[in-house]
PDB file of N, CA and C in Angstrom:
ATOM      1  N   UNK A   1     -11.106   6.726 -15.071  1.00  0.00           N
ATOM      2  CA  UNK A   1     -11.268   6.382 -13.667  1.00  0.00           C
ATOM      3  C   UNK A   1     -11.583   4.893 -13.560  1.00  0.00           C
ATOM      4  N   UNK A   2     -11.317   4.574 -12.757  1.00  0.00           N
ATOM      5  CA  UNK A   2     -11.565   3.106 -12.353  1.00  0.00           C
ATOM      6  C   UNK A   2     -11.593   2.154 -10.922  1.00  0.00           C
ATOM      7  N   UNK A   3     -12.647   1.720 -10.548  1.00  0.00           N
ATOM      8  CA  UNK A   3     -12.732   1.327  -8.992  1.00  0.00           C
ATOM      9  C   UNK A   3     -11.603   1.001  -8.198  1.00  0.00           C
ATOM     10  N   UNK A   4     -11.255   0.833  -7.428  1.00  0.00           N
ATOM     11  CA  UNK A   4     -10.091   0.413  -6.941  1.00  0.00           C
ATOM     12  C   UNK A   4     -10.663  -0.278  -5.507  1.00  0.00           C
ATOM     13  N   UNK A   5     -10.013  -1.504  -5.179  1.00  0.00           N
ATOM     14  CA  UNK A   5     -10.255  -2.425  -3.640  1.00  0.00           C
ATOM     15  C   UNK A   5      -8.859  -2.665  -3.338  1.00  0.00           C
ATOM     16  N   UNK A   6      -8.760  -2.607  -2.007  1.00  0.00           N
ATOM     17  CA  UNK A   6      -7.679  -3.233  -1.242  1.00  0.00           C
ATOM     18  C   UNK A   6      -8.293  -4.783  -0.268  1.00  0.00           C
ATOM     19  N   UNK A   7      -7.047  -5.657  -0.511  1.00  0.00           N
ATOM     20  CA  UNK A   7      -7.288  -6.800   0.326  1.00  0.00           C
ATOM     21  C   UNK A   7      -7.238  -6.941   1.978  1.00  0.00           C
ATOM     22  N   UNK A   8      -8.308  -7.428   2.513  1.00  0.00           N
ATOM     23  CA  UNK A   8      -8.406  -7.166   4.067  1.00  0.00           C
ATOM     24  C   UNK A   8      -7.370  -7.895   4.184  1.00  0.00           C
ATOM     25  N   UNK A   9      -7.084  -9.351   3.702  1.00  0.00           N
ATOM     26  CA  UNK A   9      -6.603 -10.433   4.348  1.00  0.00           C
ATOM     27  C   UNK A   9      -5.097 -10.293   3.669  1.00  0.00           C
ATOM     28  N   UNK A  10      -4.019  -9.983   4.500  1.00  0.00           N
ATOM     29  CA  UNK A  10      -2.571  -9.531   3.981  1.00  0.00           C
ATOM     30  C   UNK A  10      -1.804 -10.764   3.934  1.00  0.00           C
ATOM     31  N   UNK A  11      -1.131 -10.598   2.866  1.00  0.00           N
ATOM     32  CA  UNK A  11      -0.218 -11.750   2.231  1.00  0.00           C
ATOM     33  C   UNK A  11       0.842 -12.029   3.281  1.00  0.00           C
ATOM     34  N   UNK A  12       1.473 -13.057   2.614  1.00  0.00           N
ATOM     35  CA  UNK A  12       2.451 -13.680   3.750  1.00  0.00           C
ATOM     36  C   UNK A  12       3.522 -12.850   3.804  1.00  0.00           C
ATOM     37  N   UNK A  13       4.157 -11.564   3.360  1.00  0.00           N
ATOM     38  CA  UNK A  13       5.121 -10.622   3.294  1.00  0.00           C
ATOM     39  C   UNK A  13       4.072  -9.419   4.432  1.00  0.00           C
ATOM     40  N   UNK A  14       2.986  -9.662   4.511  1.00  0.00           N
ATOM     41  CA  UNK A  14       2.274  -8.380   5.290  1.00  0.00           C
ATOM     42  C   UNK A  14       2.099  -7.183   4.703  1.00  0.00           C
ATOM     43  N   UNK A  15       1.716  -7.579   2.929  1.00  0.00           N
ATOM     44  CA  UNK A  15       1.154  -6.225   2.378  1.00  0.00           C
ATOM     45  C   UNK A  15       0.350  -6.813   2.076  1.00  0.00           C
ATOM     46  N   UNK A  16      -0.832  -5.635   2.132  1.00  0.00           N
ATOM     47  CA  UNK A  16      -2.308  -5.460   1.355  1.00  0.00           C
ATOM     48  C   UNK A  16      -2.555  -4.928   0.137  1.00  0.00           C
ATOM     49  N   UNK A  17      -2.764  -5.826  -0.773  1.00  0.00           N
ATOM     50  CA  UNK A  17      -2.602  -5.849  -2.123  1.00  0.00           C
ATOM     51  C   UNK A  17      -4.085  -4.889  -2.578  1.00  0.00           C
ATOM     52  N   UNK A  18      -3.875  -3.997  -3.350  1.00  0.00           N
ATOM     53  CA  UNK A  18      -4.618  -3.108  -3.901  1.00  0.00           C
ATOM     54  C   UNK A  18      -5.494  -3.353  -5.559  1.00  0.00           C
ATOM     55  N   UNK A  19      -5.862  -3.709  -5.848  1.00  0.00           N
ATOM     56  CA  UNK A  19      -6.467  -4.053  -7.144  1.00  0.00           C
ATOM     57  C   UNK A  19      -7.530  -3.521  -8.165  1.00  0.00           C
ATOM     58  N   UNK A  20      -7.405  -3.154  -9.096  1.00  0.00           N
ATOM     59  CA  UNK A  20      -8.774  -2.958 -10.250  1.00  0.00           C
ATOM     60  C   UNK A  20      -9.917  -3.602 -10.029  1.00  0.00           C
ATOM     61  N   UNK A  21     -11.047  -3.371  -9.986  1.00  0.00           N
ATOM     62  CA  UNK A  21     -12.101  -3.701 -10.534  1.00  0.00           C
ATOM     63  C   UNK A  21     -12.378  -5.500 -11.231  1.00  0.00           C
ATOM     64  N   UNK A  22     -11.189  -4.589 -12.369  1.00  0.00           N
ATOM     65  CA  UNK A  22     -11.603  -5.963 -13.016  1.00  0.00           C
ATOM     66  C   UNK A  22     -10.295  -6.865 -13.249  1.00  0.00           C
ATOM     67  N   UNK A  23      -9.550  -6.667 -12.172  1.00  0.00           N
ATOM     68  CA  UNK A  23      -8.571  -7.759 -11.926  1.00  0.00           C
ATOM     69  C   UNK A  23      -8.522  -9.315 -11.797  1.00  0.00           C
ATOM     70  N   UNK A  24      -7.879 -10.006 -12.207  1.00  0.00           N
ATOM     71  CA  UNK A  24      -8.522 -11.725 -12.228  1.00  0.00           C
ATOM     72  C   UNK A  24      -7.454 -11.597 -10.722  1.00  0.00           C
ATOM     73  N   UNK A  25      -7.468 -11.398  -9.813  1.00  0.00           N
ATOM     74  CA  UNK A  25      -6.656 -11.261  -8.500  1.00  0.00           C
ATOM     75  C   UNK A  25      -7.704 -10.833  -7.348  1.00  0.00           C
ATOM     76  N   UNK A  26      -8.555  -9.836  -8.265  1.00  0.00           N
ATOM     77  CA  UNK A  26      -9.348  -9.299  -6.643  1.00  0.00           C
ATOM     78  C   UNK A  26      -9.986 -10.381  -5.554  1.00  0.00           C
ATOM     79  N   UNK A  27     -10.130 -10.103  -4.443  1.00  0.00           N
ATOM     80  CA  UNK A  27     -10.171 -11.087  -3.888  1.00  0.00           C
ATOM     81  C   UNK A  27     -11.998 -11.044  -3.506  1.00  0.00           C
ATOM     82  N   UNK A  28     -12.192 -12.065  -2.930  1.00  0.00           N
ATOM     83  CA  UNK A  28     -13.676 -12.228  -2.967  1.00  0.00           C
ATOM     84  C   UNK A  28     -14.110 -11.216  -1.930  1.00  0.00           C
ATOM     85  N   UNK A  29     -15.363 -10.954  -2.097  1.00  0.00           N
ATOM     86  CA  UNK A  29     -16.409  -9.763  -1.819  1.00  0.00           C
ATOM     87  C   UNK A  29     -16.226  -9.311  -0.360  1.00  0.00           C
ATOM     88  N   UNK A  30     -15.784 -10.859   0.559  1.00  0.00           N
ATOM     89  CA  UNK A  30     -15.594 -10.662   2.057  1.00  0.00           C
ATOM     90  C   UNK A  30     -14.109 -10.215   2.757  1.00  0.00           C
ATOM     91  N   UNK A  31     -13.476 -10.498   1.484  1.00  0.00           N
ATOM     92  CA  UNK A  31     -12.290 -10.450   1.307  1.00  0.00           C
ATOM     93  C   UNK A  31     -11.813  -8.476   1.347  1.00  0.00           C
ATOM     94  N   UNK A  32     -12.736  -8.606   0.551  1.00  0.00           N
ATOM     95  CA  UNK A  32     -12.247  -6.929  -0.015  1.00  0.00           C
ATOM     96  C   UNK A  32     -12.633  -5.715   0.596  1.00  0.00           C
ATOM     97  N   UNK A  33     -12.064  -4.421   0.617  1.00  0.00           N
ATOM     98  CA  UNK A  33     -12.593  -3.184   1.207  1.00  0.00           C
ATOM     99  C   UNK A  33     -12.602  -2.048   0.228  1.00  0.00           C
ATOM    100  N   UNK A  34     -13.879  -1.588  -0.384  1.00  0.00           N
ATOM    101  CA  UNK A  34     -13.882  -0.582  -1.340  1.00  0.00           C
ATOM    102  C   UNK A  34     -13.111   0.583  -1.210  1.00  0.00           C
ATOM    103  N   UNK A  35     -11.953   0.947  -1.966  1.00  0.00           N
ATOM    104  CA  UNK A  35     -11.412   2.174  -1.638  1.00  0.00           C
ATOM    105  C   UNK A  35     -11.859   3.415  -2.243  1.00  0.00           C
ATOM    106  N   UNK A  36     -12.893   3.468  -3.416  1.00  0.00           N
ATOM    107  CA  UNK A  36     -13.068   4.139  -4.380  1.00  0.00           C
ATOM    108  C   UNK A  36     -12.914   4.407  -6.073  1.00  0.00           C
ATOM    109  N   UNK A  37     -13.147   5.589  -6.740  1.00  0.00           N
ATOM    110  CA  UNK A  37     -12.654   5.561  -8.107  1.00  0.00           C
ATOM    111  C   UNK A  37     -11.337   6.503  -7.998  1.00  0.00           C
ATOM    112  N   UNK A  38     -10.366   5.974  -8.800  1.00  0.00           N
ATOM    113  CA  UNK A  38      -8.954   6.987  -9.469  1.00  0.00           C
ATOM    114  C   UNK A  38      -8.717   7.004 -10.140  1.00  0.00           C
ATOM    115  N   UNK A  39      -8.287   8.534 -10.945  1.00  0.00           N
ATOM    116  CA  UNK A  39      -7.669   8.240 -12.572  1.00  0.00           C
ATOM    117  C   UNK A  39      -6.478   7.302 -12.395  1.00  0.00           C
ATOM    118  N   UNK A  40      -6.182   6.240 -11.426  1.00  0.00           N
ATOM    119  CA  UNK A  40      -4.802   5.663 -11.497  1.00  0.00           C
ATOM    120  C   UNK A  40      -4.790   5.187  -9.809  1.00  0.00           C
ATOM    121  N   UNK A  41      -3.618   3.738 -10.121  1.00  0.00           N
ATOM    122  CA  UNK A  41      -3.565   2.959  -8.788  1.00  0.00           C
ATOM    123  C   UNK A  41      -2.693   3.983  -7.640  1.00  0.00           C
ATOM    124  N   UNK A  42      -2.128   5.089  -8.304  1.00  0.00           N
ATOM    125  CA  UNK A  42      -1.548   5.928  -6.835  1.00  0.00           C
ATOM    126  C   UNK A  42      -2.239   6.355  -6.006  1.00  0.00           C
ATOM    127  N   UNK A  43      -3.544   7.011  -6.350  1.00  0.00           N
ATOM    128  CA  UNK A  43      -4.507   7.278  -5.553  1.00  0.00           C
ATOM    129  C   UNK A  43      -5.162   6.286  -4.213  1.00  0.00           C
ATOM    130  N   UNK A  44      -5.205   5.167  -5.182  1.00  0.00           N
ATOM    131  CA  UNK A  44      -6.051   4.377  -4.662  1.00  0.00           C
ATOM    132  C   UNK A  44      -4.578   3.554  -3.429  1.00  0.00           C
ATOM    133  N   UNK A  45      -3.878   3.607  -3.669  1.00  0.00           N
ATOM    134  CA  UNK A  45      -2.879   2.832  -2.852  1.00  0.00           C
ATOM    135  C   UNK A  45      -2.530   4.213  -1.737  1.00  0.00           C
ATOM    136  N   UNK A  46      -2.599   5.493  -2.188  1.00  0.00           N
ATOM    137  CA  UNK A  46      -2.616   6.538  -0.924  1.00  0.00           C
ATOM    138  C   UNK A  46      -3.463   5.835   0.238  1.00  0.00           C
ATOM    139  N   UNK A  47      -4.909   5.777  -0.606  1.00  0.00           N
ATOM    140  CA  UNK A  47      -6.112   6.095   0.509  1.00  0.00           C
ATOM    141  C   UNK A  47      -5.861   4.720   1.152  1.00  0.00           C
ATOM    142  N   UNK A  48      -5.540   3.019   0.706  1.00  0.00           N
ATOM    143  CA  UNK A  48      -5.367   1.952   1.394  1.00  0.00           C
ATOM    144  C   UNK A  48      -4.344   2.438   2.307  1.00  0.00           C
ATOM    145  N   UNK A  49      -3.084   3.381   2.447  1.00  0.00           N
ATOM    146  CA  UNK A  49      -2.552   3.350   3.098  1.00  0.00           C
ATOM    147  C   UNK A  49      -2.929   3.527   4.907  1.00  0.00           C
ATOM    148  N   UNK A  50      -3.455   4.493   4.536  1.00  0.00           N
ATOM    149  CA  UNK A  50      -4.309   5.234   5.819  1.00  0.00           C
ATOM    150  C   UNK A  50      -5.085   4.397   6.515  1.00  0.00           C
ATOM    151  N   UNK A  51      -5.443   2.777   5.618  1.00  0.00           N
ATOM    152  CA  UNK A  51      -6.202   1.446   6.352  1.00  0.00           C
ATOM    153  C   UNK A  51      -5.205   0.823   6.634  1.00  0.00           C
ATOM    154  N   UNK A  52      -4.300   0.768   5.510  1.00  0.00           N
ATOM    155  CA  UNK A  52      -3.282  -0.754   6.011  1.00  0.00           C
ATOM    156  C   UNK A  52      -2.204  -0.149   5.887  1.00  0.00           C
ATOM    157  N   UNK A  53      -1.265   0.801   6.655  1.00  0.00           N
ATOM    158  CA  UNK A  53      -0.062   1.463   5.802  1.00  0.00           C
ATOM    159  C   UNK A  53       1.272   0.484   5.115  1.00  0.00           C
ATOM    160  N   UNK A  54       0.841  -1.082   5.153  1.00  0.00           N
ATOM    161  CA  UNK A  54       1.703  -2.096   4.188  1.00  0.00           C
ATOM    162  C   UNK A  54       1.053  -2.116   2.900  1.00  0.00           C
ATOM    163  N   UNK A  55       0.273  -1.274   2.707  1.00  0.00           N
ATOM    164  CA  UNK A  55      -0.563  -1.779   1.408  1.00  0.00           C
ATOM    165  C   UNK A  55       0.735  -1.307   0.113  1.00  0.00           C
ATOM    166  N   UNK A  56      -0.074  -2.048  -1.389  1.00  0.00           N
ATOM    167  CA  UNK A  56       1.073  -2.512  -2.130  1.00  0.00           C
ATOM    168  C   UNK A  56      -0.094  -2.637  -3.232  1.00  0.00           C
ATOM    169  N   UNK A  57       0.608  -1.907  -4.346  1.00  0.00           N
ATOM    170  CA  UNK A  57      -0.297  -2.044  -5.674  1.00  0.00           C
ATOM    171  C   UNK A  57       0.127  -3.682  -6.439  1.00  0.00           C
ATOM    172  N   UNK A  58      -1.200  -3.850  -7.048  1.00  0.00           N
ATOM    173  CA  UNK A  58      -1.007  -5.817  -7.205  1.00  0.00           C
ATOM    174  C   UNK A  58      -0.131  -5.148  -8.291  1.00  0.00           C
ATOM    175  N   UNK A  59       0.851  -6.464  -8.300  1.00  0.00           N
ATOM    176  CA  UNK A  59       1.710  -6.578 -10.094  1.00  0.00           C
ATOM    177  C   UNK A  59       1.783  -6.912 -11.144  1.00  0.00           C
ATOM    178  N   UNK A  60       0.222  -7.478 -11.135  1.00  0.00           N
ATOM    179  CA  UNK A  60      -0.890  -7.870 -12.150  1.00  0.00           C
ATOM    180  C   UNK A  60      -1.364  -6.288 -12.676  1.00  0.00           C
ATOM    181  N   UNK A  61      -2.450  -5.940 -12.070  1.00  0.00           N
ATOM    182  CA  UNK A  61      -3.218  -4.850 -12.888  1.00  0.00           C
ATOM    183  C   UNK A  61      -3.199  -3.412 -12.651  1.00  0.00           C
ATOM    184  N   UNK A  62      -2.087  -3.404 -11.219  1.00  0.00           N
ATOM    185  CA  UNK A  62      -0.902  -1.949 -11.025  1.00  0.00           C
ATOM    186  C   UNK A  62       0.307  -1.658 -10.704  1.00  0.00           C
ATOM    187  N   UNK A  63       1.015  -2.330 -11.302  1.00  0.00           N
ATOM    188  CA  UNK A  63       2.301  -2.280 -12.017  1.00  0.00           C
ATOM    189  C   UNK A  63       3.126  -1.207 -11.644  1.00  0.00           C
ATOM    190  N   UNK A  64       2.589  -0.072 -11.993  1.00  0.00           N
ATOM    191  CA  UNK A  64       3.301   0.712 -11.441  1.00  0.00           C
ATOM    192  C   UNK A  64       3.121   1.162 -10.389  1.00  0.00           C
ATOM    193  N   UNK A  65       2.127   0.582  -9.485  1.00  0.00           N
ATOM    194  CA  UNK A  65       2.207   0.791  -7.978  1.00  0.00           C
ATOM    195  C   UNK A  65       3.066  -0.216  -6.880  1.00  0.00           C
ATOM    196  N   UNK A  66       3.441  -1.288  -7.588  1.00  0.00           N
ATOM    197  CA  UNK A  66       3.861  -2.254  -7.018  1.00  0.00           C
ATOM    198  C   UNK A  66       5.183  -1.927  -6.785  1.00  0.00           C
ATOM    199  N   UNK A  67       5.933  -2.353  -5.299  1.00  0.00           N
ATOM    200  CA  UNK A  67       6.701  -1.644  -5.031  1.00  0.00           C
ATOM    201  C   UNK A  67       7.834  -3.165  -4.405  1.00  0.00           C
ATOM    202  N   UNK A  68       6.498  -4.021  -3.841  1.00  0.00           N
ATOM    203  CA  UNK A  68       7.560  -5.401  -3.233  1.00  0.00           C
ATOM    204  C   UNK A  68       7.925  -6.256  -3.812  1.00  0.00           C
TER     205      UNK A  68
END
């Protein structure tokens, strides 16, 4: 399992990038919205959906969530 945050502040394409814990990407503390723990970034990019439905696993540290 592993924490998972989505970014409040959406990139210039208008997705909200989803990230690990311990991603060198996450964005700063004011920046970010705790989504929870998942065995895996699908989970965690479900539940951002339901906040941001552009959200988008980063292509740094979830790879296989990344879709843009």
């Amino acid at each position: 399992m592993a924490s998972y945050y989505v970014n409040r502040r959406a990139q210039l394409n208008g997705d909200h990038e989803v990230h690990k814990v311990d991603c060198r990407y996450l964005p700063d503390p004011k920046n970010r919205e705790y989504l929870g723990d998942f065995p895996s970034c699908h989970g965690a990019v479900k539940r951002a959906k339901e906040i941001y439905p552009t959200a988008d696993g980063c292509a740094i540290c979830s790879p296989e969530c990344h879709t843009r």
